[in-house]
Protein backbone atom coordinates (compact mmCIF):
# COMPACT_ATOMS: atom_id res chain seq x y z
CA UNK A 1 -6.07 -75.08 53.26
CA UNK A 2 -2.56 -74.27 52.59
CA UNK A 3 -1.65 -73.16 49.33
CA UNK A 4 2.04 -73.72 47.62
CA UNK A 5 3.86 -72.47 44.76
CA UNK A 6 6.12 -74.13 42.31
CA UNK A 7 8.07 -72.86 39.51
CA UNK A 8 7.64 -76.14 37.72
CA UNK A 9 4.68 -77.02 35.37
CA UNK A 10 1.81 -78.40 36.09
CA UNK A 11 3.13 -81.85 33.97
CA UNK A 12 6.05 -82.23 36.92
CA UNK A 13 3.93 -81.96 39.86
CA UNK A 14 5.24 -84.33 42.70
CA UNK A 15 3.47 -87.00 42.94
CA UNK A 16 0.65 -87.50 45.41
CA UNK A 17 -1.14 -84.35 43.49
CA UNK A 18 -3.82 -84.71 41.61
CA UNK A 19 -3.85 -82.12 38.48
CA UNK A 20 -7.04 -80.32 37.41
CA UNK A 21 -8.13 -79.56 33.88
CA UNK A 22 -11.11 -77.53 33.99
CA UNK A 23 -12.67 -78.10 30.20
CA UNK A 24 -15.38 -76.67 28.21
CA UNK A 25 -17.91 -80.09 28.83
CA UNK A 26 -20.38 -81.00 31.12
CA UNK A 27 -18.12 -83.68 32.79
CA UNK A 28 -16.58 -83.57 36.68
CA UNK A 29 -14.21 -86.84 37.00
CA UNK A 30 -11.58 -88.19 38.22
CA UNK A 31 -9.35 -90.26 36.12
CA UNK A 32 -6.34 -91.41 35.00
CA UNK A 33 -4.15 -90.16 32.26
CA UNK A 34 -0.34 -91.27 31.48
CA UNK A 35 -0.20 -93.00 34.52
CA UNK A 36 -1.27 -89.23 36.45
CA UNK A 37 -4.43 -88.79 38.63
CA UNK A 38 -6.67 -85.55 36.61
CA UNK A 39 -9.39 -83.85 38.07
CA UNK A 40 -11.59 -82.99 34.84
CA UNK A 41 -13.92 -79.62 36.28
CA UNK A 42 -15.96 -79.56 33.33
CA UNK A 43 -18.12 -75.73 33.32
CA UNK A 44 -19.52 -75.67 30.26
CA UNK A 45 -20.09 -72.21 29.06
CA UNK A 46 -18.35 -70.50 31.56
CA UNK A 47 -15.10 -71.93 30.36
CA UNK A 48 -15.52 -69.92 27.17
CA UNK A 49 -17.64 -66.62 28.58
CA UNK A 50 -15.58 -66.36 31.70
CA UNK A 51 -16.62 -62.98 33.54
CA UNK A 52 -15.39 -61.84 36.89
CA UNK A 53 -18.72 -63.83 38.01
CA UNK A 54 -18.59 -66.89 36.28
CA UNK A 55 -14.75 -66.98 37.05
CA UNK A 56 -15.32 -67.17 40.66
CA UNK A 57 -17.81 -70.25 40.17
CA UNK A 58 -15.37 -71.64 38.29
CA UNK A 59 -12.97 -71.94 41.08
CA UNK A 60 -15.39 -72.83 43.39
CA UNK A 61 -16.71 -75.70 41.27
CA UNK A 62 -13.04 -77.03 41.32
CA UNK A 63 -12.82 -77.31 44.79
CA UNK A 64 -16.55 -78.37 45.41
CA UNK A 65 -15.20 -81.53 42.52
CA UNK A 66 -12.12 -82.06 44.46
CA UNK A 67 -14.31 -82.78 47.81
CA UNK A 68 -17.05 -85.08 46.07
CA UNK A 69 -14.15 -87.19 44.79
CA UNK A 70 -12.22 -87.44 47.85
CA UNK A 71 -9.38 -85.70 46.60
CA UNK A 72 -7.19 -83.70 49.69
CA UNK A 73 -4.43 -82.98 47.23
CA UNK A 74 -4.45 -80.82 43.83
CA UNK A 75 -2.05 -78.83 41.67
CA UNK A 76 -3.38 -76.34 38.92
CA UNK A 77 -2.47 -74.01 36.70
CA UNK A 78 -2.85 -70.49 36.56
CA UNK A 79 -2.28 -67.74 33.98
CA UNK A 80 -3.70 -64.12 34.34
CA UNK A 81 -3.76 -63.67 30.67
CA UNK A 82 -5.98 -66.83 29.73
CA UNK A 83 -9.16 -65.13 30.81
CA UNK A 84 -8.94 -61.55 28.78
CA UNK A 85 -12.60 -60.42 30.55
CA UNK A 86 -10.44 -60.38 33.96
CA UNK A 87 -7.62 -58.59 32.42
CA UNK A 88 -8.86 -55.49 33.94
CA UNK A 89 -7.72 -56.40 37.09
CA UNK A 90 -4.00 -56.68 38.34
CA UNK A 91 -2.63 -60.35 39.22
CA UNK A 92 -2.78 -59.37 42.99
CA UNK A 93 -6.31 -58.92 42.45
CA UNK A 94 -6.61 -62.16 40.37
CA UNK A 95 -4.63 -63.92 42.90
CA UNK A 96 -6.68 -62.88 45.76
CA UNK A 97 -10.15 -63.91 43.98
CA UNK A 98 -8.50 -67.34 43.20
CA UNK A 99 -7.95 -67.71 46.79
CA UNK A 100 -11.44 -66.55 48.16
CA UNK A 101 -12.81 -68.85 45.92
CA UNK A 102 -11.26 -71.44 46.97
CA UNK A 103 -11.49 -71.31 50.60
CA UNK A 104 -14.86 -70.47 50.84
CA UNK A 105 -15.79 -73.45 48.69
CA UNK A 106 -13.61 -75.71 51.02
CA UNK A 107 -15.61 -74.39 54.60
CA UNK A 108 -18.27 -76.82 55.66
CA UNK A 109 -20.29 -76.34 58.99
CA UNK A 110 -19.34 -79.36 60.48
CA UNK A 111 -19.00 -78.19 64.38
CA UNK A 112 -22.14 -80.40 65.48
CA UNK A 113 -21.40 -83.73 63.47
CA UNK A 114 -19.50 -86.78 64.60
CA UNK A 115 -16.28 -86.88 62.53
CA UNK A 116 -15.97 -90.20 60.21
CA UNK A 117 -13.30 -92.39 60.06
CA UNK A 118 -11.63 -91.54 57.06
CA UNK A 119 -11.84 -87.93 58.04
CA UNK A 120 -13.74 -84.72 56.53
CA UNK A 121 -13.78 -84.34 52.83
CA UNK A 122 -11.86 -81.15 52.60
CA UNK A 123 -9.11 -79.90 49.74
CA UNK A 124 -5.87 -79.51 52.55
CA UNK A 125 -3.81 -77.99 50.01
CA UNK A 126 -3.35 -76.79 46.85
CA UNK A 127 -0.18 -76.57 44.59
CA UNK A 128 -0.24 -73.44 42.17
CA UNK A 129 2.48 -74.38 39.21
CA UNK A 130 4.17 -72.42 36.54
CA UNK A 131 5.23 -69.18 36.99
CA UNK A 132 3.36 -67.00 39.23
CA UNK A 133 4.75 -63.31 40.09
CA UNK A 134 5.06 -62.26 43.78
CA UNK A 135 2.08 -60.07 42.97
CA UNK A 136 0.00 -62.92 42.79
CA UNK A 137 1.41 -65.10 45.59
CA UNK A 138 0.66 -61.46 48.02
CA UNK A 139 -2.81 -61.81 46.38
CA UNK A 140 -3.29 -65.31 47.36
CA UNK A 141 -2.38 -64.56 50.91
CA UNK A 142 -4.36 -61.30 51.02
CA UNK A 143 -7.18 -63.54 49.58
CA UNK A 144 -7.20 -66.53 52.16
CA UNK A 145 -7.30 -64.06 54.98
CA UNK A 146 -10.58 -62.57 53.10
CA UNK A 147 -12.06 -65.99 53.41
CA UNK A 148 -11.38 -67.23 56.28
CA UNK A 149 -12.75 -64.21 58.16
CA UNK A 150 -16.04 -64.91 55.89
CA UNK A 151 -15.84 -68.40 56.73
CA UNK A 152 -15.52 -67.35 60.72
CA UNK A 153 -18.55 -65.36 60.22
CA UNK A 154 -20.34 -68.24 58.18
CA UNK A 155 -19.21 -70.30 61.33
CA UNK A 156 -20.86 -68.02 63.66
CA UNK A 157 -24.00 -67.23 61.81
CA UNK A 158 -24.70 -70.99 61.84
CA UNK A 159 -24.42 -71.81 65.29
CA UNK A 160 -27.97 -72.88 66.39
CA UNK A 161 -29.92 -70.53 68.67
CA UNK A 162 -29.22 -72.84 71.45
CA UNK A 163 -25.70 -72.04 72.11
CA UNK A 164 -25.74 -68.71 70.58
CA UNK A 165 -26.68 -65.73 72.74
CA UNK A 166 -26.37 -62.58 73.22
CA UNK A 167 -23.19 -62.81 75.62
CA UNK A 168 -22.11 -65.57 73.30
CA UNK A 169 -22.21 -63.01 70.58
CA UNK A 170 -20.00 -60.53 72.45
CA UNK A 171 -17.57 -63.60 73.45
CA UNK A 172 -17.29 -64.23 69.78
CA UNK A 173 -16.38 -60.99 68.37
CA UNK A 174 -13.50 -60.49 71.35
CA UNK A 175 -12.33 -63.22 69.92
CA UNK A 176 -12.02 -62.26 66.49
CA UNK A 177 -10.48 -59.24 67.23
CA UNK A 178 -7.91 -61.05 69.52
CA UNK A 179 -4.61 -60.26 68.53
CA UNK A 180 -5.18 -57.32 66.78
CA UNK A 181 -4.94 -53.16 67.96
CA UNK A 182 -8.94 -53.70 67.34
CA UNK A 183 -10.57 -53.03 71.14
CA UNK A 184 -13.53 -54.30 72.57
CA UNK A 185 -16.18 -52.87 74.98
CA UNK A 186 -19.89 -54.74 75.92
CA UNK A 187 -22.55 -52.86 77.48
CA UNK A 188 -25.03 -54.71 79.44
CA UNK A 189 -28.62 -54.10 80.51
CA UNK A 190 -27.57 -50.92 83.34
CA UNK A 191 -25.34 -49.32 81.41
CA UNK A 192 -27.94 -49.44 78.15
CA UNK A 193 -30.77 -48.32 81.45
CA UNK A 194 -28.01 -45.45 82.06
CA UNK A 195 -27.62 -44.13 78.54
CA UNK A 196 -31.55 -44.62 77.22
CA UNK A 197 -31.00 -47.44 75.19
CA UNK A 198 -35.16 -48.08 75.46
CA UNK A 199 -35.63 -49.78 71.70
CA UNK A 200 -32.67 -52.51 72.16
CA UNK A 201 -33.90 -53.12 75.90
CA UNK A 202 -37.20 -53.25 75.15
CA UNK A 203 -36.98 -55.98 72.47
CA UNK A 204 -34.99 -58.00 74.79
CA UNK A 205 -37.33 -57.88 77.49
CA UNK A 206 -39.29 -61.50 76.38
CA UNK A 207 -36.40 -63.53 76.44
CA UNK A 208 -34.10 -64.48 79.77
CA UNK A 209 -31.01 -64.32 78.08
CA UNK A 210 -30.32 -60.26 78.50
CA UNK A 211 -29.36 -58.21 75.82
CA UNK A 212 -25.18 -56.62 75.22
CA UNK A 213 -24.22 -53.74 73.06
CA UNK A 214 -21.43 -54.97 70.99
CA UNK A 215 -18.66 -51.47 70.45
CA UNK A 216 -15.58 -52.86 68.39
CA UNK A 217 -13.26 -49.63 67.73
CA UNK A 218 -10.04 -49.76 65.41
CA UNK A 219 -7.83 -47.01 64.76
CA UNK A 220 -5.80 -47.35 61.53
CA UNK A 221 -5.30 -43.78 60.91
CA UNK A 222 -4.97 -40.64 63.01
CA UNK A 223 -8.16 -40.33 65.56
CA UNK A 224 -8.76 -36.49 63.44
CA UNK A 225 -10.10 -38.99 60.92
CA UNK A 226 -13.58 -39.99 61.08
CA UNK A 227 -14.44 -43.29 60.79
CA UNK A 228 -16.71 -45.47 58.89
CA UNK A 229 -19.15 -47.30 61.42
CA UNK A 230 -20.88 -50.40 60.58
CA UNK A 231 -23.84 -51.26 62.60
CA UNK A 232 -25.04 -54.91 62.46
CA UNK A 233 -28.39 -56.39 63.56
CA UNK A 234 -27.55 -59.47 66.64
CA UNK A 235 -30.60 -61.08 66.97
CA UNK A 236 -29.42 -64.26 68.15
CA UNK A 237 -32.97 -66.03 67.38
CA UNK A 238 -36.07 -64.53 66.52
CA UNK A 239 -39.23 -65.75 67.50
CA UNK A 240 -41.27 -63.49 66.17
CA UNK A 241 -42.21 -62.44 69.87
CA UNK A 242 -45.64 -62.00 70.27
CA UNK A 243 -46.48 -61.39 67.07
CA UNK A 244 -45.01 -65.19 66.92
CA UNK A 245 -43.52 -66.66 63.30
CA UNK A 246 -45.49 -70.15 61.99
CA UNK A 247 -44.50 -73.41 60.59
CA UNK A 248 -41.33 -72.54 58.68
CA UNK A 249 -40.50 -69.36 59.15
CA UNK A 250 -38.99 -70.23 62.31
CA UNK A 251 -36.27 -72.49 61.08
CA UNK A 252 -33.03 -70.53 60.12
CA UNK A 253 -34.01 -67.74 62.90
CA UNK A 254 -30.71 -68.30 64.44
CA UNK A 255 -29.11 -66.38 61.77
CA UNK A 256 -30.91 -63.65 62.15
CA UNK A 257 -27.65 -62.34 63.89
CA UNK A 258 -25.69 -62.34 60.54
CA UNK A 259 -25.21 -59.22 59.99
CA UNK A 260 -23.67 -58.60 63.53
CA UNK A 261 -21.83 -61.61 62.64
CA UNK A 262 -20.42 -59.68 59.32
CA UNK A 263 -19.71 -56.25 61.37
CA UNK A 264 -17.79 -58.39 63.70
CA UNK A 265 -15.89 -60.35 61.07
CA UNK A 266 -15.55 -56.80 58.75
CA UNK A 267 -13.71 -55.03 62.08
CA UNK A 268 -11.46 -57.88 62.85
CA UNK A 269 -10.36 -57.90 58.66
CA UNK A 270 -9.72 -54.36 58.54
CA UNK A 271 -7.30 -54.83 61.91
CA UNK A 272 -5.96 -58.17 60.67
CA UNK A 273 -4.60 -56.27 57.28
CA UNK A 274 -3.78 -52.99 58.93
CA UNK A 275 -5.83 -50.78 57.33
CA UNK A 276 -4.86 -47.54 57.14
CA UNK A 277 -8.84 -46.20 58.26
CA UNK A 278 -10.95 -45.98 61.23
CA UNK A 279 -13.50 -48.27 61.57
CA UNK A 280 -16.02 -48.68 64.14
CA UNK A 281 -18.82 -51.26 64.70
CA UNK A 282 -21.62 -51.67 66.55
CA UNK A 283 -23.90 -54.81 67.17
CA UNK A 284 -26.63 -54.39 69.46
CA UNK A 285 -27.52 -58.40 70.54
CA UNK A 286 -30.77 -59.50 71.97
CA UNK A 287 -33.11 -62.67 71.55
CA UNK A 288 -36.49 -61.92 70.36
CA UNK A 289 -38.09 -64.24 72.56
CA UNK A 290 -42.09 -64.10 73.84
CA UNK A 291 -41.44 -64.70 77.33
CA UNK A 292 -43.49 -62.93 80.42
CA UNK A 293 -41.63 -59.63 79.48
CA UNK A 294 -41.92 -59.51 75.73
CA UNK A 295 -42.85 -55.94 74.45
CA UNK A 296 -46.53 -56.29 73.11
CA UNK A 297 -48.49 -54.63 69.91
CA UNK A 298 -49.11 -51.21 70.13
CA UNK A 299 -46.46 -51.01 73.16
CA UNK A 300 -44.37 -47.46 72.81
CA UNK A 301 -40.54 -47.58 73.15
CA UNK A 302 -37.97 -44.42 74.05
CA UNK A 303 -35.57 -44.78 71.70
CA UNK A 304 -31.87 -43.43 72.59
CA UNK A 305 -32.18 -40.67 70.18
CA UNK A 306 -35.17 -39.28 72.42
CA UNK A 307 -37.92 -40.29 69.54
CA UNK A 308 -40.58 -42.50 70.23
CA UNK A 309 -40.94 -46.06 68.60
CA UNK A 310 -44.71 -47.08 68.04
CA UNK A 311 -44.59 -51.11 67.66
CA UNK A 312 -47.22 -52.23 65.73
CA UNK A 313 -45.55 -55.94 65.02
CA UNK A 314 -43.26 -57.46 67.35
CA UNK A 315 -41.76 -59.57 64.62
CA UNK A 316 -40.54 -56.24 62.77
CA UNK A 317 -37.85 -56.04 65.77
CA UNK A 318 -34.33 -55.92 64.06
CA UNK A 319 -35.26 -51.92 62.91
CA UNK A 320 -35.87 -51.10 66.19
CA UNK A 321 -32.55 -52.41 67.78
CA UNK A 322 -30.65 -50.75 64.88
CA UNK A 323 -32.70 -47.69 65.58
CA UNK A 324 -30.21 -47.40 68.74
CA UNK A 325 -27.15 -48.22 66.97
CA UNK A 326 -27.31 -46.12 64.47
CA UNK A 327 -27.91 -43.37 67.38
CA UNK A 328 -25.05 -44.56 68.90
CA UNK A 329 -22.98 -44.13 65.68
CA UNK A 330 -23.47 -40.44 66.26
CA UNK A 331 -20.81 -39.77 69.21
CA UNK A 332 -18.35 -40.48 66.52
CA UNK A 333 -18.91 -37.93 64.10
CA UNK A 334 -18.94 -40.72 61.28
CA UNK A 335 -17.98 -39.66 58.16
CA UNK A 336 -20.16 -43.39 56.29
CA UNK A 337 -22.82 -45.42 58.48
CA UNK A 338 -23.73 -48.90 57.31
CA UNK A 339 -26.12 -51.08 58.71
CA UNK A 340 -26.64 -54.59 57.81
CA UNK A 341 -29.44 -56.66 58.80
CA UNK A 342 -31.40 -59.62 57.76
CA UNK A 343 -34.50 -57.06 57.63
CA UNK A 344 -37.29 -58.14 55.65
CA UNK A 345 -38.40 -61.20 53.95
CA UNK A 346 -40.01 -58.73 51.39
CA UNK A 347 -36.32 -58.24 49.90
CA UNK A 348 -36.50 -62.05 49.09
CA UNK A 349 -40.03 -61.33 47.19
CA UNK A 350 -38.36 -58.32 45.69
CA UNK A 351 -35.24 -59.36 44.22
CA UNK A 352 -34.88 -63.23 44.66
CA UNK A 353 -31.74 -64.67 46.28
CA UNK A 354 -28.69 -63.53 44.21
CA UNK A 355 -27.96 -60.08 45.41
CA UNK A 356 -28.79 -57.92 48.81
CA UNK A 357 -30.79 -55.01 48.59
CA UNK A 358 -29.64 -51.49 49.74
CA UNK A 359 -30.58 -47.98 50.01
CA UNK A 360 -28.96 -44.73 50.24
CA UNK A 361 -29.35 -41.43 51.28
CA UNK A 362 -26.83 -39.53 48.84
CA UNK A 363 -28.47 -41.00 45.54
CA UNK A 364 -24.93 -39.93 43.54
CA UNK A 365 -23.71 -42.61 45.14
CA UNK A 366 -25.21 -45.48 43.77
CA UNK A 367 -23.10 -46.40 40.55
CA UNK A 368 -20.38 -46.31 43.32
CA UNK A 369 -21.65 -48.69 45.32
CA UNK A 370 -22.78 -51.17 43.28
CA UNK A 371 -19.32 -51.37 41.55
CA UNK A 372 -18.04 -52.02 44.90
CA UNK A 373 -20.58 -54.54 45.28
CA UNK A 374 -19.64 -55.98 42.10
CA UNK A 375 -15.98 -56.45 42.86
CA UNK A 376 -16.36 -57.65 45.99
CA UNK A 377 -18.78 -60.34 45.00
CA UNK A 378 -21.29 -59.42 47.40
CA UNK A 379 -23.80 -58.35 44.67
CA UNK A 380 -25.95 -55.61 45.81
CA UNK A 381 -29.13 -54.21 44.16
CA UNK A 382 -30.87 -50.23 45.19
CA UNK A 383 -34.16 -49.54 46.28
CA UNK A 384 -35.58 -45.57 46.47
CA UNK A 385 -35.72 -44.08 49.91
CA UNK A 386 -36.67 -40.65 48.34
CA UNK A 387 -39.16 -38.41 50.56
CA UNK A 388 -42.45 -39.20 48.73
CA UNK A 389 -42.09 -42.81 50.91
CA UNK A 390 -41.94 -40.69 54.41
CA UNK A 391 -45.65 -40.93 54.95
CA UNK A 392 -44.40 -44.63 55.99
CA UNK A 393 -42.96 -43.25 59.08
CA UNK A 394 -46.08 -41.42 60.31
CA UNK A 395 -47.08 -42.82 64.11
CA UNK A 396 -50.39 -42.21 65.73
CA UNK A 397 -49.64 -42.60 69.01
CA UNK A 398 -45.94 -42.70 68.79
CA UNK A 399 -43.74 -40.94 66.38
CA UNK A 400 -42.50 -43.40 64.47
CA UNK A 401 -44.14 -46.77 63.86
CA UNK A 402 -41.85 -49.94 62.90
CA UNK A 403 -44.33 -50.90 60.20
CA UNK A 404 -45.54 -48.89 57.44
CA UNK A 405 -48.90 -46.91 58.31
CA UNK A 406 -49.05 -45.85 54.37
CA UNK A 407 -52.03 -48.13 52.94
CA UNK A 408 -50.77 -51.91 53.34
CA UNK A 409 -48.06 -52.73 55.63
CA UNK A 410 -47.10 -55.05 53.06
CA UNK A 411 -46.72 -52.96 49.95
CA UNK A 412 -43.25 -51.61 49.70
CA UNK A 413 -41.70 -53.65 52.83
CA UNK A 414 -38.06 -53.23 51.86
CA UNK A 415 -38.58 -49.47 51.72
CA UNK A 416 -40.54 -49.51 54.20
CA UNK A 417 -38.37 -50.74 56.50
CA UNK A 418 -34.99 -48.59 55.21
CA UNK A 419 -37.43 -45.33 55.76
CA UNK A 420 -38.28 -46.12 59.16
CA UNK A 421 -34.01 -46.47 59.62
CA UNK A 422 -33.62 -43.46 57.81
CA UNK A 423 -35.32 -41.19 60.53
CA UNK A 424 -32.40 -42.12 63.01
CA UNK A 425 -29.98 -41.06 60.08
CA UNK A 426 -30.92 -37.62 59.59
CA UNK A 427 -29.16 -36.22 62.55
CA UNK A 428 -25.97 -38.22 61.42
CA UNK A 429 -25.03 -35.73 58.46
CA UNK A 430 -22.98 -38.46 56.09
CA UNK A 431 -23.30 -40.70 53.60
CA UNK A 432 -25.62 -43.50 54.93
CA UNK A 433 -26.39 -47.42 53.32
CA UNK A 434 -28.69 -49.42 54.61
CA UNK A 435 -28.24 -53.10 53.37
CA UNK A 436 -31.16 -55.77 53.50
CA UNK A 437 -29.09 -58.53 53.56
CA UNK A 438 -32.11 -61.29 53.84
CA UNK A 439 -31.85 -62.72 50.22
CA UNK A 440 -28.28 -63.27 51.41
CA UNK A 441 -28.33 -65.17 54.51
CA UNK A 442 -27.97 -68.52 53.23
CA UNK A 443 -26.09 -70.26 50.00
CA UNK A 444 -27.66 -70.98 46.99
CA UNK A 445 -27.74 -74.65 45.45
CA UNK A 446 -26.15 -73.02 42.02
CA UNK A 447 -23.39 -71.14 43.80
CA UNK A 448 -20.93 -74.39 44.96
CA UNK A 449 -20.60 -73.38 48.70
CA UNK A 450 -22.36 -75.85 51.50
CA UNK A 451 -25.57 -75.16 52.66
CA UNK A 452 -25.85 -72.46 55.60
CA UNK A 453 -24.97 -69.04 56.15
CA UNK A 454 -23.33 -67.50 53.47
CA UNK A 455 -20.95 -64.46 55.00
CA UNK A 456 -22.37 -61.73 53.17
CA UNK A 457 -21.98 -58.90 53.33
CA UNK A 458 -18.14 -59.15 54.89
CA UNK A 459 -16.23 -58.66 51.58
CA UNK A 460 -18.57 -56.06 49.99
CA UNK A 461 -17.52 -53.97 53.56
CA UNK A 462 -14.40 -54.24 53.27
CA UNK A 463 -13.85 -53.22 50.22
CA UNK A 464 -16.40 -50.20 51.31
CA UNK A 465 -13.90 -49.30 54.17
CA UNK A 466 -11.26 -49.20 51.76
CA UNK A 467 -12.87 -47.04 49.21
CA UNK A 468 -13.66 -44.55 51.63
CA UNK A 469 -10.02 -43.87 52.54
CA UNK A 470 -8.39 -43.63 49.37
């Protein structure tokens, strides 16, 4: 989508563009006014309570009503001031939500459909009129870049299982980072033998596609610096293994790499706008497959950090790889370790679909993070991980078990699985987040962005990264 500028008002936009009035009814039309093409983006409510929230479905809904009616074309109008609830933020920032909005409403996962005649129904550009500050125009830029990473990362997380591997992983994020200082390095199956890698190798074991360890580095500041490393869970499709998923819990599996997908996507943004930070991530891949090889129930793995991993569901697999990861983070000396993975459909039962769940283990830091959350637009809700839960992570015969052995393995499964995650932390002496991204993998119908993957968490890290270095 290219977006323009013109001094002019919206009234003396050339012709070919069709102007939007967004309006307080429940109306979303195309029609004709003094001879003009208007796109009426009626919001109800949200016209007259716009929040930071509601203003972001607000754009969306005008670009979402710009592709129903066919409409490639539009000019608007913009004014900071109009919307006093957003007036806490500076016009760059307003500029740059504009634009995030819009192209993430505009991104459609069309890679496996045959393109119509008359083309794709997709807003190619959009003509901002009246006066707008080189503030905001930086903002709009800064803002498109934003999106489009999210929208690569939407791209990738929707790719079927098929055509999406592990090495096809690793492919993908060298090419994000592509013409960036970001650097790339993959280790495969005997250099993960060499190092003890035992809990990523032994969940790829079932499937014949073998598993990569995905190491992005960028260095945006002085190497004395320690960086923030984001670890993302790559399974490329998820089975269940032996402990196979039924009926529809299946479907979707192949995004069960998304938040590798948003490590990758988080690493190439934060070389693509030159941040001044260090930021490393890591993505260990692998397809949870039941093939001849699959690790079974009660099977023991080494993990890299020497501790044992008791596996008491094969289907509870994505802890286990990050178990590794997070290991690996060590040899950095980190001074912030995130890890994002669609863990647990018991964050779905817990909190719904709006917002991800997280947990923390420097509790001060909550507030923080949820503001961050909040501004990013990657709404993020806490869970506790306080001691009283570490009789979850008692093993019998190994010594730690990847589901809970406190009462029910199903009481508590969001916790459950951040405490298990939380052993591997300990030794890591920094401010850790674990994010449950589940409720987040796909859009909502309410939300105005196509169905699919969604790209959380990719803005809410960013604006981590850049938190953590002012």
């Amino acid at each position: 989508m290219k977006i323009n500028f013109a001094a002019a008002d919206i009234e003396k936009a050339p012709k070919g563009y069709v102007r939007v009035r967004v309006t307080e009814s429940s109306f979303k039309r195309l029609c004709i006014e003094d001879g003009a093409e208007v796109l009426e983006v009626g919001v109800g409510k949200k016209f007259t309570e716009v929040t930071r929230r509601n203003f972001i479905l607000v754009c969306r809904s005008i670009i979402t009503t710009a592709k129903q009616n066919k409409v490639k074309k539009l000019a608007i109008e913009l004014s900071h001031p109009t919307f006093p609830k957003l007036n806490d933020m500076t016009v760059a920032e307003f500029g740059s939500l504009v634009a995030e909005a819009f192209e993430m409403a505009n991104y459609e996962h069309n890679t496996y459909k045959t393109k119509p005649k008359e083309g794709w129904s997709v807003v190619e550009e959009v003509l901002v009129c009246g006066e707008t500050p080189k503030e905001m125009q930086a903002g709009f830029k800064r803002g498109q870049i934003v999106a489009e990473e999210v929208n690569a990362c939407r791209e990738l997380a929707n790719t079927p299982g098929g055509d999406m591997t592990p090495k096809t992983l690793a492919q993908a994020a060298k090419k994000a980072l592509q013409g960036t200082k970001a650097t790339l390095k993959v280790l495969g199956v005997k250099e993960m033998e060499k190092l003890g890698m035992g809990a990523v190798l032994g969940i790829g074991k079932g499937s014949k596609d073998e598993p990569q360890f995905i190491v992005m580095e960028y260095w945006g500041a002085p190497k004395s610096e320690r960086p923030v490393v984001l670890v993302g869970k790559g399974v490329t499709f998820d089975t269940g293994g032996l402990n196979i998923k039924t009926g529809d819990h299946m479907y979707e599996m192949h995004m069960d790499m998304s938040g590798g997908a948003a490590v990758i996507h988080a690493v190439a943004l934060a070389a693509k706008l030159k941040l001044k930070a260090n930021v490393i991530g890591l993505v260990p891949a692998v397809e949870n497959m039941a093939g001849a090889g699959a690790v079974r129930p009660g099977d023991i793995l080494k993990s890299l950090s020497g501790k044992t991993i008791e596996v008491l569901n094969t289907d509870a697999e994505g802890r286990v790889i990050l178990a590794d990861g997070i290991t690996y983070a060590k040899r950095y000396k980190p001074k912030a370790v995130v890890d994002v993975a669609t863990l647990t459909g018991a964050s779905l039962v817990a909190i719904g679909t709006v917002a991800s769940c997280f947990m923390t283990n420097e509790e001060e830091r909550i507030n923080d993070l949820m503001m961050v959350a909040e501004k990013s637009g990657d709404y993020m809700w806490p869970l506790p991980a306080w001691e009283e839960y570490e009789s979850m992570t008692k093993g019998t015969f190994g010594d730690i078990p990847n589901l809970s052995t406190d009462g029910s393995s199903r009481d508590g499964g969001v916790i459950a699985g951040g405490m298990f995650l939380r052993e591997f932390v300990k030794e890591l002496e920094c401010l850790w987040v674990h994010i449950d991204m589940a409720p987040r993998m796909t859009a909502r119908p309410d939300e105005y962005l196509a169905k699919g993957a969604v790209g959380a968490p990719v803005r809410f890290l960013l604006s981590f990264i850049e938190s953590e270095v002012k």
